[in-house]
C-alpha atoms as a PDB file:
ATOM      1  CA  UNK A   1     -12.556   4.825 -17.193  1.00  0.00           C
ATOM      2  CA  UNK A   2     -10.668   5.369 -13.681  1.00  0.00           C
ATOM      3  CA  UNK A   3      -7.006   6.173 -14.803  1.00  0.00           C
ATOM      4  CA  UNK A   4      -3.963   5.481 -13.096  1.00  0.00           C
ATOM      5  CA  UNK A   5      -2.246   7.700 -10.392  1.00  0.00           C
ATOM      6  CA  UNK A   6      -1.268  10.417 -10.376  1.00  0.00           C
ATOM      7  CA  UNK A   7      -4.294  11.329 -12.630  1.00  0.00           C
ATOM      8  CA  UNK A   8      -7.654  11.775 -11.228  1.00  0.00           C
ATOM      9  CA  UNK A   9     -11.052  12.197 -12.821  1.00  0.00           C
ATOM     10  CA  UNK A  10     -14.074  14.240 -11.072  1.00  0.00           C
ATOM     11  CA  UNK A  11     -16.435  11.168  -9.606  1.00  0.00           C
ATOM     12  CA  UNK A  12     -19.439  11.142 -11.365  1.00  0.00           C
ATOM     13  CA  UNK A  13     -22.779   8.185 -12.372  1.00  0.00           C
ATOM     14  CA  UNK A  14     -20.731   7.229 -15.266  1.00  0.00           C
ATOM     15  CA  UNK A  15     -17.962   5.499 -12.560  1.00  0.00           C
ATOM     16  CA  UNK A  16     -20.628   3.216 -10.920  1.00  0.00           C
ATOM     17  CA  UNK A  17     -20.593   0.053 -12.941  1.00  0.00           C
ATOM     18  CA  UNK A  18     -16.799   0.017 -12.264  1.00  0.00           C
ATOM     19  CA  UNK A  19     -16.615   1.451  -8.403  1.00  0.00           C
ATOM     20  CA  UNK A  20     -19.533  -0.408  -7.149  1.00  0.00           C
ATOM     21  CA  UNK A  21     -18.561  -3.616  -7.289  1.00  0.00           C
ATOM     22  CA  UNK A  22     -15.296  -3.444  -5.262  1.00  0.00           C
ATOM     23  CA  UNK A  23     -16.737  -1.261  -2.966  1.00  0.00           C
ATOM     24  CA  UNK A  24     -19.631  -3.567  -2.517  1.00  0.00           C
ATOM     25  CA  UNK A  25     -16.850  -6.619  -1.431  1.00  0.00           C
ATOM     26  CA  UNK A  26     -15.253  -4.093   1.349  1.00  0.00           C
ATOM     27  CA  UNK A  27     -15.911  -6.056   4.490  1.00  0.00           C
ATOM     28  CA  UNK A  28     -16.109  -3.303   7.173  1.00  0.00           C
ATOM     29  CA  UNK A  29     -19.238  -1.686   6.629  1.00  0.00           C
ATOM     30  CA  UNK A  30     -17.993   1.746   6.372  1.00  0.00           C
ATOM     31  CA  UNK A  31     -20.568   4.204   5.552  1.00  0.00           C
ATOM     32  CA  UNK A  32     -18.906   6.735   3.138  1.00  0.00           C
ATOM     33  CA  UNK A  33     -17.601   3.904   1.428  1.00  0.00           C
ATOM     34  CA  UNK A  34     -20.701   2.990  -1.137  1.00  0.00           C
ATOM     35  CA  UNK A  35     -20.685   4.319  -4.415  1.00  0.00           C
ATOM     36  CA  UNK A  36     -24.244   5.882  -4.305  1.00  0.00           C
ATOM     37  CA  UNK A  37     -22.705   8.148  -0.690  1.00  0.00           C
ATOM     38  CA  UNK A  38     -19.667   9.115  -2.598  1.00  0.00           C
ATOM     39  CA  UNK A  39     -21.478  10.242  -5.360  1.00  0.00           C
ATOM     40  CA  UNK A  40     -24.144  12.242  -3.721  1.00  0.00           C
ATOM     41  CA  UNK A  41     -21.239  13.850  -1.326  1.00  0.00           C
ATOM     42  CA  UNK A  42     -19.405  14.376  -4.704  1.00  0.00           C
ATOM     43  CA  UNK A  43     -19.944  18.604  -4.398  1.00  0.00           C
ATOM     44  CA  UNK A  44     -19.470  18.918  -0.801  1.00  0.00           C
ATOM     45  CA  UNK A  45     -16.033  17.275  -0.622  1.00  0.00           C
ATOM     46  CA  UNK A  46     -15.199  18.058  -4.217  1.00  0.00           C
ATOM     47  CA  UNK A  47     -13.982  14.154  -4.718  1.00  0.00           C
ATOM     48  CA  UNK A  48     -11.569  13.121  -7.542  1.00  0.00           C
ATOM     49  CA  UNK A  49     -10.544   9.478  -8.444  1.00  0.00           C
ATOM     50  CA  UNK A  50      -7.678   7.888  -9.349  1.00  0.00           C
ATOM     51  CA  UNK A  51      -5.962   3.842  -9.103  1.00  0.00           C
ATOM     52  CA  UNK A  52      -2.974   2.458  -8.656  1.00  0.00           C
ATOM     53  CA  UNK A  53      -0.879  -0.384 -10.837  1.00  0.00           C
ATOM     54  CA  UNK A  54      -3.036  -2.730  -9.129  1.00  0.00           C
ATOM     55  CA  UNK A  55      -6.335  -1.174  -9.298  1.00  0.00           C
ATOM     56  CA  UNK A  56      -6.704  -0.266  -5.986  1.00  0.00           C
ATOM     57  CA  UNK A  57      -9.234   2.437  -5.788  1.00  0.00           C
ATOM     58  CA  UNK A  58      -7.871   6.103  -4.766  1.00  0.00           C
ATOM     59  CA  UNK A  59     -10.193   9.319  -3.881  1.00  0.00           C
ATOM     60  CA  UNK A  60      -8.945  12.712  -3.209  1.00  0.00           C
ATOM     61  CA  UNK A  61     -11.116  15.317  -1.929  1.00  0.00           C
ATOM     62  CA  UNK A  62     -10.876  18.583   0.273  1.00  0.00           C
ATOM     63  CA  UNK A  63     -12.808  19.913   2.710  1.00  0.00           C
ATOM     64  CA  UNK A  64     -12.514  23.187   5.300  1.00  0.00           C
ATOM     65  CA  UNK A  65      -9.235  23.813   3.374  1.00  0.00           C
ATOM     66  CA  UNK A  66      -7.478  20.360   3.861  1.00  0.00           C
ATOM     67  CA  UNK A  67      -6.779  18.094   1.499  1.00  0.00           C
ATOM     68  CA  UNK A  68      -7.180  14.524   2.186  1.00  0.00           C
ATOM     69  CA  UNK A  69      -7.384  11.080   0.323  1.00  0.00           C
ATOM     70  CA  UNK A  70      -9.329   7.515   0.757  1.00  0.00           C
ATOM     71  CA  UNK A  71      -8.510   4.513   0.008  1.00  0.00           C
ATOM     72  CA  UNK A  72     -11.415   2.399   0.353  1.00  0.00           C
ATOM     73  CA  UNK A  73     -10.406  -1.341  -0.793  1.00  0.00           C
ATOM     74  CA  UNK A  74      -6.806  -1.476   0.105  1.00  0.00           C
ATOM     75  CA  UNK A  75      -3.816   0.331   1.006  1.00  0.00           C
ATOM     76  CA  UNK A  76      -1.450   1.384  -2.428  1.00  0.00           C
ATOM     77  CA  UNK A  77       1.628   0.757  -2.448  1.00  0.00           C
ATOM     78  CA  UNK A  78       4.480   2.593  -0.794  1.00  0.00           C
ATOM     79  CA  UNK A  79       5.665   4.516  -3.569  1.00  0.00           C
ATOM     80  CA  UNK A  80       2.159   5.753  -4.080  1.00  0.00           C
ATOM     81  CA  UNK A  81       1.208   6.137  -0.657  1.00  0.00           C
ATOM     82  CA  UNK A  82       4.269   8.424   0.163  1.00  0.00           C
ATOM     83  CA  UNK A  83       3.625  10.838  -2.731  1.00  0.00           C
ATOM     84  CA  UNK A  84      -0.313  10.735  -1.725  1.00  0.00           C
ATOM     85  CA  UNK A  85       0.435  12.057   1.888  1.00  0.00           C
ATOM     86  CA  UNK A  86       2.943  14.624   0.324  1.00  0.00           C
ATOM     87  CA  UNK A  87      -0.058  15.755  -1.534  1.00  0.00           C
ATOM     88  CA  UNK A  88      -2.288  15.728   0.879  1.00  0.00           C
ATOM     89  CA  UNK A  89      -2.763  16.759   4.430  1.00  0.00           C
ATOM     90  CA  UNK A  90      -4.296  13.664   5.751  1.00  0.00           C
ATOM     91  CA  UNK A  91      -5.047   9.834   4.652  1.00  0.00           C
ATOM     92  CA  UNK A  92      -8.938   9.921   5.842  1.00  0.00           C
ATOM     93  CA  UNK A  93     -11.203   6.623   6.542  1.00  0.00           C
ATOM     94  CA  UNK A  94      -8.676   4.000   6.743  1.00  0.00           C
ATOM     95  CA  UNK A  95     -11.032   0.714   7.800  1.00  0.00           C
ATOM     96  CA  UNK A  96      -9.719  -2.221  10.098  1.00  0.00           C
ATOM     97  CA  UNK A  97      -9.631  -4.367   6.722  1.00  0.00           C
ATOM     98  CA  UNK A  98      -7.076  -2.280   5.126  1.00  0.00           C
ATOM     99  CA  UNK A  99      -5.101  -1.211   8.578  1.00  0.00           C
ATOM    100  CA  UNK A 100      -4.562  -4.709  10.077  1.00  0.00           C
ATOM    101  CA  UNK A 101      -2.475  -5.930   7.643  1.00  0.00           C
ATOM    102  CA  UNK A 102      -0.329  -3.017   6.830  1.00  0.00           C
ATOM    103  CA  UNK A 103       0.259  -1.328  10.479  1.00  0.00           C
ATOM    104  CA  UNK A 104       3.972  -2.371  10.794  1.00  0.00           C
ATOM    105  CA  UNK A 105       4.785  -1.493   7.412  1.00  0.00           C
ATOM    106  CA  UNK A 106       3.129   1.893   7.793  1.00  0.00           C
ATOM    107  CA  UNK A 107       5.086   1.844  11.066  1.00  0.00           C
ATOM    108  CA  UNK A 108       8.511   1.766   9.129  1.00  0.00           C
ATOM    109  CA  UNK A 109       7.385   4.270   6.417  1.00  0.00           C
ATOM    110  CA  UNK A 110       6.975   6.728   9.049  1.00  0.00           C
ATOM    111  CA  UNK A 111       2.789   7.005   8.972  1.00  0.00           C
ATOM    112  CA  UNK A 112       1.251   7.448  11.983  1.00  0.00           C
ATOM    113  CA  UNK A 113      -2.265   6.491  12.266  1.00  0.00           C
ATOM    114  CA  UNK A 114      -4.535   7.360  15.028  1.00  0.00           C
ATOM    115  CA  UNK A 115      -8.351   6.793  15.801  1.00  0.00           C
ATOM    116  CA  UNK A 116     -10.580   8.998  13.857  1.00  0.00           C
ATOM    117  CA  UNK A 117     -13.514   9.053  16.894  1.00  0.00           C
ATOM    118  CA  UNK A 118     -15.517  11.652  15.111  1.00  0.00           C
ATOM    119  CA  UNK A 119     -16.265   9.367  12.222  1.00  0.00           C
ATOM    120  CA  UNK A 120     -16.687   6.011  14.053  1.00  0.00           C
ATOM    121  CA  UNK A 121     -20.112   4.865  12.600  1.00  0.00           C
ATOM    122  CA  UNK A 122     -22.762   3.602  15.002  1.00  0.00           C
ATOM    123  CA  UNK A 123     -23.633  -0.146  15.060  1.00  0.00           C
ATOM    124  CA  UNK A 124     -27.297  -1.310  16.523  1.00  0.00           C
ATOM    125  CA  UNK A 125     -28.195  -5.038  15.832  1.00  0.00           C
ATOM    126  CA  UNK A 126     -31.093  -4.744  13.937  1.00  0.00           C
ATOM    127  CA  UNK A 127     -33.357  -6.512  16.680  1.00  0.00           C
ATOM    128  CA  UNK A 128     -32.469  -4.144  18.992  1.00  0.00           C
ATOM    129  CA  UNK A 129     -34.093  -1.020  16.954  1.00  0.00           C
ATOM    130  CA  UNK A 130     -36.887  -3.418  15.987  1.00  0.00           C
ATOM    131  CA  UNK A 131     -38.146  -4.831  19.518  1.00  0.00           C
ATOM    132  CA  UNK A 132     -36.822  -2.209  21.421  1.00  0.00           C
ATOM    133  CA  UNK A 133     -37.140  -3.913  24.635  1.00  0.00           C
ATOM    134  CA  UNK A 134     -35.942  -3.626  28.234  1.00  0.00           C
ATOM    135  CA  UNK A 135     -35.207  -0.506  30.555  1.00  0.00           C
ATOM    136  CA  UNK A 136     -32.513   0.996  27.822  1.00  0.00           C
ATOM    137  CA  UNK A 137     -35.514   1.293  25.293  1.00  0.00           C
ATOM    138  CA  UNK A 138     -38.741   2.841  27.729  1.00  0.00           C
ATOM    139  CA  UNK A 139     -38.155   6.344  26.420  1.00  0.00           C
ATOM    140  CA  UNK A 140     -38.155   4.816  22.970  1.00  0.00           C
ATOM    141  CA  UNK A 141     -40.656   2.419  23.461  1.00  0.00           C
ATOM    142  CA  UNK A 142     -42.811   5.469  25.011  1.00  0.00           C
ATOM    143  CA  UNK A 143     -42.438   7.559  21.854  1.00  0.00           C
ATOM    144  CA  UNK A 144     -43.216   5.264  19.622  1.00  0.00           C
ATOM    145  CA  UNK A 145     -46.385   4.399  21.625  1.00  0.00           C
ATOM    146  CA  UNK A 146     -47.238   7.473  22.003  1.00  0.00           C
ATOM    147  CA  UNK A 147     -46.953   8.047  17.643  1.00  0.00           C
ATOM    148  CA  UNK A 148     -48.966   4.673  17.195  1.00  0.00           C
ATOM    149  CA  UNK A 149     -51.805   5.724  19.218  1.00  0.00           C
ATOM    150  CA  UNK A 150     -51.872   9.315  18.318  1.00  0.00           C
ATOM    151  CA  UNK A 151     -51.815   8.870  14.237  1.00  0.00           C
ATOM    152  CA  UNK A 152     -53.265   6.554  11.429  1.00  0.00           C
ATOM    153  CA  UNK A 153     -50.159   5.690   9.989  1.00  0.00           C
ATOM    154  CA  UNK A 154     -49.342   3.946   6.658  1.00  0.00           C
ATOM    155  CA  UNK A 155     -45.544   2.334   6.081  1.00  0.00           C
ATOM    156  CA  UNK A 156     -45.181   1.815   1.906  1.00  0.00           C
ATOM    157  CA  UNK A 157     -41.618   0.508   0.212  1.00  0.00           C
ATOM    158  CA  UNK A 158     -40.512   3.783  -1.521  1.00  0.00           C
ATOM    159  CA  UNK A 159     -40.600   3.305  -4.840  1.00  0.00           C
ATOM    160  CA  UNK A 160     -40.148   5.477  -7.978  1.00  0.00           C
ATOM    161  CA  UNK A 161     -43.888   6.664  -7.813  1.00  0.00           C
ATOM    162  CA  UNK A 162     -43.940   8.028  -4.637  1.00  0.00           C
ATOM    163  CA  UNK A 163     -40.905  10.171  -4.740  1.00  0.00           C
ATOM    164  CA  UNK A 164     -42.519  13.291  -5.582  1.00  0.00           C
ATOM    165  CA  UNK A 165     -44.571  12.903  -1.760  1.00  0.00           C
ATOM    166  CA  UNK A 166     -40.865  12.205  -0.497  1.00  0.00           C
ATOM    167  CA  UNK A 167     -39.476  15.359  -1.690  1.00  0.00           C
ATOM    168  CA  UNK A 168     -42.611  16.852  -0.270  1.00  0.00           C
ATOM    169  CA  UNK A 169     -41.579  15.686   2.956  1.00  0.00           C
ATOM    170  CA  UNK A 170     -38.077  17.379   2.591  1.00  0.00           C
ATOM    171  CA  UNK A 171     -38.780  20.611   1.126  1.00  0.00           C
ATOM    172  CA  UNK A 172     -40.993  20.630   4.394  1.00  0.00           C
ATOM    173  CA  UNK A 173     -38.450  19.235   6.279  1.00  0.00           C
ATOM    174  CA  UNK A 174     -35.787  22.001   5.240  1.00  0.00           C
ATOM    175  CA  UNK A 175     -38.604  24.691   5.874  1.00  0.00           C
ATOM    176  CA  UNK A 176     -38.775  23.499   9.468  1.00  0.00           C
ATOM    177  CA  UNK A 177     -35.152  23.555  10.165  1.00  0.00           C
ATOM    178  CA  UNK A 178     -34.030  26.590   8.424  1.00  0.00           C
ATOM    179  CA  UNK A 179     -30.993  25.734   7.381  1.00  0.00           C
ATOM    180  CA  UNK A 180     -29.188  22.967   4.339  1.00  0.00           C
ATOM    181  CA  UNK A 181     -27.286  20.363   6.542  1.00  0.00           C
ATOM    182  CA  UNK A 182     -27.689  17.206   3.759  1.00  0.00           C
ATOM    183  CA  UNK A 183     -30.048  19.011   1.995  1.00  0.00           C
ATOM    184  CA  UNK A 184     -28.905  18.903  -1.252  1.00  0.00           C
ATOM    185  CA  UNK A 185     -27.387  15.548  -1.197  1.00  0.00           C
ATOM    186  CA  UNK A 186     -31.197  14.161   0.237  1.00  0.00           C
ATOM    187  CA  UNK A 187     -32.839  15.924  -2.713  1.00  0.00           C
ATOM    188  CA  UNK A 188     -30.088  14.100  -5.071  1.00  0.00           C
ATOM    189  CA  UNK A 189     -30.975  10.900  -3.710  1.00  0.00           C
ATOM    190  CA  UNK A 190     -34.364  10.940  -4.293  1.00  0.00           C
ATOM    191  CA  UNK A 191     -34.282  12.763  -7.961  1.00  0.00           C
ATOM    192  CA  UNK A 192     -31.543  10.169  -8.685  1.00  0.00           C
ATOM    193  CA  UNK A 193     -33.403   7.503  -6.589  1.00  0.00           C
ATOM    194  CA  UNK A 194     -33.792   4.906 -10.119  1.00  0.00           C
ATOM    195  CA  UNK A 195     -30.239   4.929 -10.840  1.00  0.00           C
ATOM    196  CA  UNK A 196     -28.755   4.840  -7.279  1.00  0.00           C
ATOM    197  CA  UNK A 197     -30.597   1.589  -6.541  1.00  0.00           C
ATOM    198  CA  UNK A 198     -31.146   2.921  -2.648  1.00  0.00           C
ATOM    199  CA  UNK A 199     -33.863   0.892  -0.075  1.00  0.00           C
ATOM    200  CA  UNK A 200     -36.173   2.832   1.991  1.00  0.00           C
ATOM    201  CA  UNK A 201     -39.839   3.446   3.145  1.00  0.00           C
ATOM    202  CA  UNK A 202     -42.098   6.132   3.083  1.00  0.00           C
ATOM    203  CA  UNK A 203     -44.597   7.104   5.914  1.00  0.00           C
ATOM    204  CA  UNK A 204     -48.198   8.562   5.946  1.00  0.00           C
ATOM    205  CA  UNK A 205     -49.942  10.128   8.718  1.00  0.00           C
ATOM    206  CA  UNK A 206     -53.551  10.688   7.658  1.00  0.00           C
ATOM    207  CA  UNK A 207     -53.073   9.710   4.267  1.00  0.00           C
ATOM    208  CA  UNK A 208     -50.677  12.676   3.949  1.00  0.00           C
ATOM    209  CA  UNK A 209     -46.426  11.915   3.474  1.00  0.00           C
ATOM    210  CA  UNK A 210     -44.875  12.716   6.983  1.00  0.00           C
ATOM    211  CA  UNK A 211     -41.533  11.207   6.899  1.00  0.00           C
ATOM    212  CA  UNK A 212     -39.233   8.417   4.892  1.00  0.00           C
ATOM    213  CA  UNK A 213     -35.892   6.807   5.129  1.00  0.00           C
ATOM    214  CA  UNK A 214     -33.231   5.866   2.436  1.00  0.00           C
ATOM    215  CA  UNK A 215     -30.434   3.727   2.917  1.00  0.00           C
ATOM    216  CA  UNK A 216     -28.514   0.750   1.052  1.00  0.00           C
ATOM    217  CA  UNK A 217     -26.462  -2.313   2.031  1.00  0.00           C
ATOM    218  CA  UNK A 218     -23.336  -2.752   3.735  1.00  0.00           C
ATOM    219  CA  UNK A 219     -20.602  -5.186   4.373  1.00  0.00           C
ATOM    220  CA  UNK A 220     -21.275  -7.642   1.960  1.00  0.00           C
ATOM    221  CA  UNK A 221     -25.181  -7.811   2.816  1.00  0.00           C
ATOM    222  CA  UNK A 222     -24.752  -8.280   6.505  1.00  0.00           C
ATOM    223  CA  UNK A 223     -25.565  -4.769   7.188  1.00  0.00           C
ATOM    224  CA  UNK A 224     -27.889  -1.902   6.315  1.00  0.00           C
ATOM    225  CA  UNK A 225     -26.468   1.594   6.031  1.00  0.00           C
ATOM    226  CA  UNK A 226     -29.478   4.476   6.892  1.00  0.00           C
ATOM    227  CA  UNK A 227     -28.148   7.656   4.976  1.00  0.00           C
ATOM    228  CA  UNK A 228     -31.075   9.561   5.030  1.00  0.00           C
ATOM    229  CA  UNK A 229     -33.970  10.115   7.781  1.00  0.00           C
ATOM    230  CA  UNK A 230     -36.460  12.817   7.612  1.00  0.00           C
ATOM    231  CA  UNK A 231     -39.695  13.954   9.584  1.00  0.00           C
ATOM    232  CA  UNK A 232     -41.891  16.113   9.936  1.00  0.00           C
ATOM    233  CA  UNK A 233     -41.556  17.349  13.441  1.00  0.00           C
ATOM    234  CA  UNK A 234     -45.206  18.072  14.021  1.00  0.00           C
ATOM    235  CA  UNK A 235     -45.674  14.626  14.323  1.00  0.00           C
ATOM    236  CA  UNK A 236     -44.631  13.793  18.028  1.00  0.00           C
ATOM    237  CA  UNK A 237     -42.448  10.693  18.104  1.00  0.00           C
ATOM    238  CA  UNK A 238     -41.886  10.052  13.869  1.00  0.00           C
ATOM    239  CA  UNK A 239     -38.543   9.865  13.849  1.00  0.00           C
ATOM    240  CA  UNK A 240     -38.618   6.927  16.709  1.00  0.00           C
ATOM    241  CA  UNK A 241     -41.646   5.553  14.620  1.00  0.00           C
ATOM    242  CA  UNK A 242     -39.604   5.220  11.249  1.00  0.00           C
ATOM    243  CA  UNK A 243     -36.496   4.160  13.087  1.00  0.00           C
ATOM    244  CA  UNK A 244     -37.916   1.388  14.965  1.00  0.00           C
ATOM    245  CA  UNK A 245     -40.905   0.648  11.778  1.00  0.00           C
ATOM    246  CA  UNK A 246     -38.087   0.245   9.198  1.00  0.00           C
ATOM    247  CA  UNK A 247     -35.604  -1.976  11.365  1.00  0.00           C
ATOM    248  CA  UNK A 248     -38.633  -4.080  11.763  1.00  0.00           C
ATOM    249  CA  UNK A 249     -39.069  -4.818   8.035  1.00  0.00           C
ATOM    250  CA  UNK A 250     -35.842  -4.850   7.304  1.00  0.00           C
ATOM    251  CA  UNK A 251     -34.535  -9.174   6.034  1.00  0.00           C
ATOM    252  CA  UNK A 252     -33.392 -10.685   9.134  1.00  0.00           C
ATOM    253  CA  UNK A 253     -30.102 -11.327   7.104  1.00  0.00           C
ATOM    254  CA  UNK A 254     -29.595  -8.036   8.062  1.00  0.00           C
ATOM    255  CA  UNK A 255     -27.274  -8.379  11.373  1.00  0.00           C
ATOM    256  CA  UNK A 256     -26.278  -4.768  12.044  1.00  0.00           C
ATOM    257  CA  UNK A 257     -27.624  -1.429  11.323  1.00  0.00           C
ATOM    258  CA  UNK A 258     -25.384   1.731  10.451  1.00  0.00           C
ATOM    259  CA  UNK A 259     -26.306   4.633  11.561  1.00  0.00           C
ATOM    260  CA  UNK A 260     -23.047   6.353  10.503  1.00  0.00           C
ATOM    261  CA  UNK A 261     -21.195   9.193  12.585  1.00  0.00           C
ATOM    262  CA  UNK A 262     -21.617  12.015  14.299  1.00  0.00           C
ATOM    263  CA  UNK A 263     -18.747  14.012  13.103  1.00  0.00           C
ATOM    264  CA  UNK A 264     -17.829  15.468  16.636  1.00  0.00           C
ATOM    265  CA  UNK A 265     -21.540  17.031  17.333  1.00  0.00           C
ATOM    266  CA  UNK A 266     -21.956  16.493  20.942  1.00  0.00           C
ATOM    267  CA  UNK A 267     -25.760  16.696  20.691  1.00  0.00           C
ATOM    268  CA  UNK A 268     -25.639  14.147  17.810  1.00  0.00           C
ATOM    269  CA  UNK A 269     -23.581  11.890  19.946  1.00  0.00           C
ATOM    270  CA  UNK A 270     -25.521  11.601  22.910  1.00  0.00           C
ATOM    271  CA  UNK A 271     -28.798  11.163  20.650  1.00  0.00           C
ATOM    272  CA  UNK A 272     -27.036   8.476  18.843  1.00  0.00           C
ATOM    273  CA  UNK A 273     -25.900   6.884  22.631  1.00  0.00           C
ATOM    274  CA  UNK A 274     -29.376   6.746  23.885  1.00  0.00           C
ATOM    275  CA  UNK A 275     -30.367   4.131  20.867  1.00  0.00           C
ATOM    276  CA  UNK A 276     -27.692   2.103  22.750  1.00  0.00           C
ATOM    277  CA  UNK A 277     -25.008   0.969  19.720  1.00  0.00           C
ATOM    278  CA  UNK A 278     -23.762  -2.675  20.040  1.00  0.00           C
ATOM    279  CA  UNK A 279     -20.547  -1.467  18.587  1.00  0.00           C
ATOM    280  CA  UNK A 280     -18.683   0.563  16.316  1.00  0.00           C
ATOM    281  CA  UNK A 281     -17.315   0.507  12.429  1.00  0.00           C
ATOM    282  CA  UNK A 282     -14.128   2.508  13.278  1.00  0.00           C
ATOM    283  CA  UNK A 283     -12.250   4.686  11.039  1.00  0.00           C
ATOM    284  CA  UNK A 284      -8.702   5.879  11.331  1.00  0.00           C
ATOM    285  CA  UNK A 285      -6.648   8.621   9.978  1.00  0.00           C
ATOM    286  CA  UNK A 286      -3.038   8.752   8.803  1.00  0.00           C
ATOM    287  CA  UNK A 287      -0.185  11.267   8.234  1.00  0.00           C
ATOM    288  CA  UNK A 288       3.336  11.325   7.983  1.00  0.00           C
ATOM    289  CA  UNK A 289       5.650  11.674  10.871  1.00  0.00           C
ATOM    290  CA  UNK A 290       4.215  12.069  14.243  1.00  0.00           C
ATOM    291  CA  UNK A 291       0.592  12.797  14.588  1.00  0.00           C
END
């Protein structure tokens, strides 16, 4: 169904059986780069996609007036790739897998590519967030505590039943805050939640919904990807409750969690610092001539 460049079709459910399997075998663990987050992001960055002669998989999208493009699997080749970045103004979320072995060749077709800091997604081994032990964790640890011994609490797998007290939980959530951030692509996820094949948990305080995570896998299994976390602030210390709660009952095959990026916010930055991240999935962008 995915035609060849320079065509592109809008991405829609239809694309899955055919995008999810080679995005499934990228070995980086890059968050976007998961059928079920490109197609819930779909709106917001108005994605299109397109292949090359060789299949490799090609999405354009725009966003605060820029175009840009993705190439998720593998770099196209340089005939394509030159007439992509004269299309577009940037090459966005190139992974380590698909830089490494192009660099020098990129070199000599006059891309330059640069670290995309902003978009680095956040690494935690999974024990960390689970044990939360040590000095680095005592504020965590505290919180946590402090939810435990505060609230009866119920954790339940979220399943297709209990997505109506999940939704309760955002519209809630979205009342709090006062404004959309992921709104809409949250609500998606959970309406779409059967066909999307996501993992997540749902939490009770008092026998009444308080908060739930969704998220999927990553990196060929070996990590977990959390794309959605919501709470209802009321209750002190949820969000450090589901984040250390899930982690716990996540498979131990499970090395690394994602916690994705935090797009230049300094506030989200320094929150996503404190859970102390092991490492980073780094991301890249790429232009023509000098950067």
């Amino acid at each position: 169904m995915i035609p060849n460049y320079p065509e592109f079709i809008p991405l829609s459910l239809e694309l899955k059986t055919e995008m999810h399997p080679r995005l499934a075998l990228t070995p980086d663990g890059v968050s976007e780069y998961t059928f079920s987050n490109l197609y819930l992001f779909r709106q917001r960055y108005c994605y299109r996609v397109s292949k090359d002669d060789a299949g490799i998989l090609i999405i354009s999208g725009q966003r605060e007036g820029k175009r840009f493009f993705m190439t998720p699997c593998a770099a196209p080749g340089r005939e394509v790739l030159e007439d992509l970045l004269k299309n577009h103004d940037y090459w966005k979320g190139i992974s380590d897998s698909v830089l490494s072995p192009q660099r020098v060749r990129l070199e000599q077709y006059g891309i330059t590519v640069v670290e995309d800091r902003d978009n680095f997604d956040y690494l935690y081994l999974r024990t960390d967030l689970a044990i939360l032990s040590g000095k680095k964790y005592h504020k965590k640890r505290n919180l946590v505590n402090t939810f435990i011994n505060s609230y009866h609490y119920e954790q339940q797998l979220l399943t297709a039943d209990l997505i109506p007290q999940a939704v309760e939980v955002l519209e809630r959530w979205r009342q709090d805050k006062n404004e959309e951030a992921d709104y809409a692509a949250a609500r998606e996820a959970l309406d779409r939640f059967a066909e999307l094949n996501m993992k997540g948990a749902l939490y009770f305080v008092d026998g009444k919904p308080a908060g739930w995570c969704l998220g999927e896998s990553l990196a060929k299994g070996r990590m977990f990807a959390i794309h959605f976390e919501k709470g209802i602030d009321e209750y002190k210390g949820i969000y450090q409750f589901i984040n250390q709660a899930f982690a716990a009952t996540l498979p131990r095959f499970f090395i690394h969690i994602n916690r994705e990026q935090d797009l230049g916010d300094a506030g989200m930055r320094q929150a996503k610092m404190t859970y102390r991240p092991c490492g980073f999935v780094r991301k890249y962008l790429g232009r023509l001539g000098a950067p």
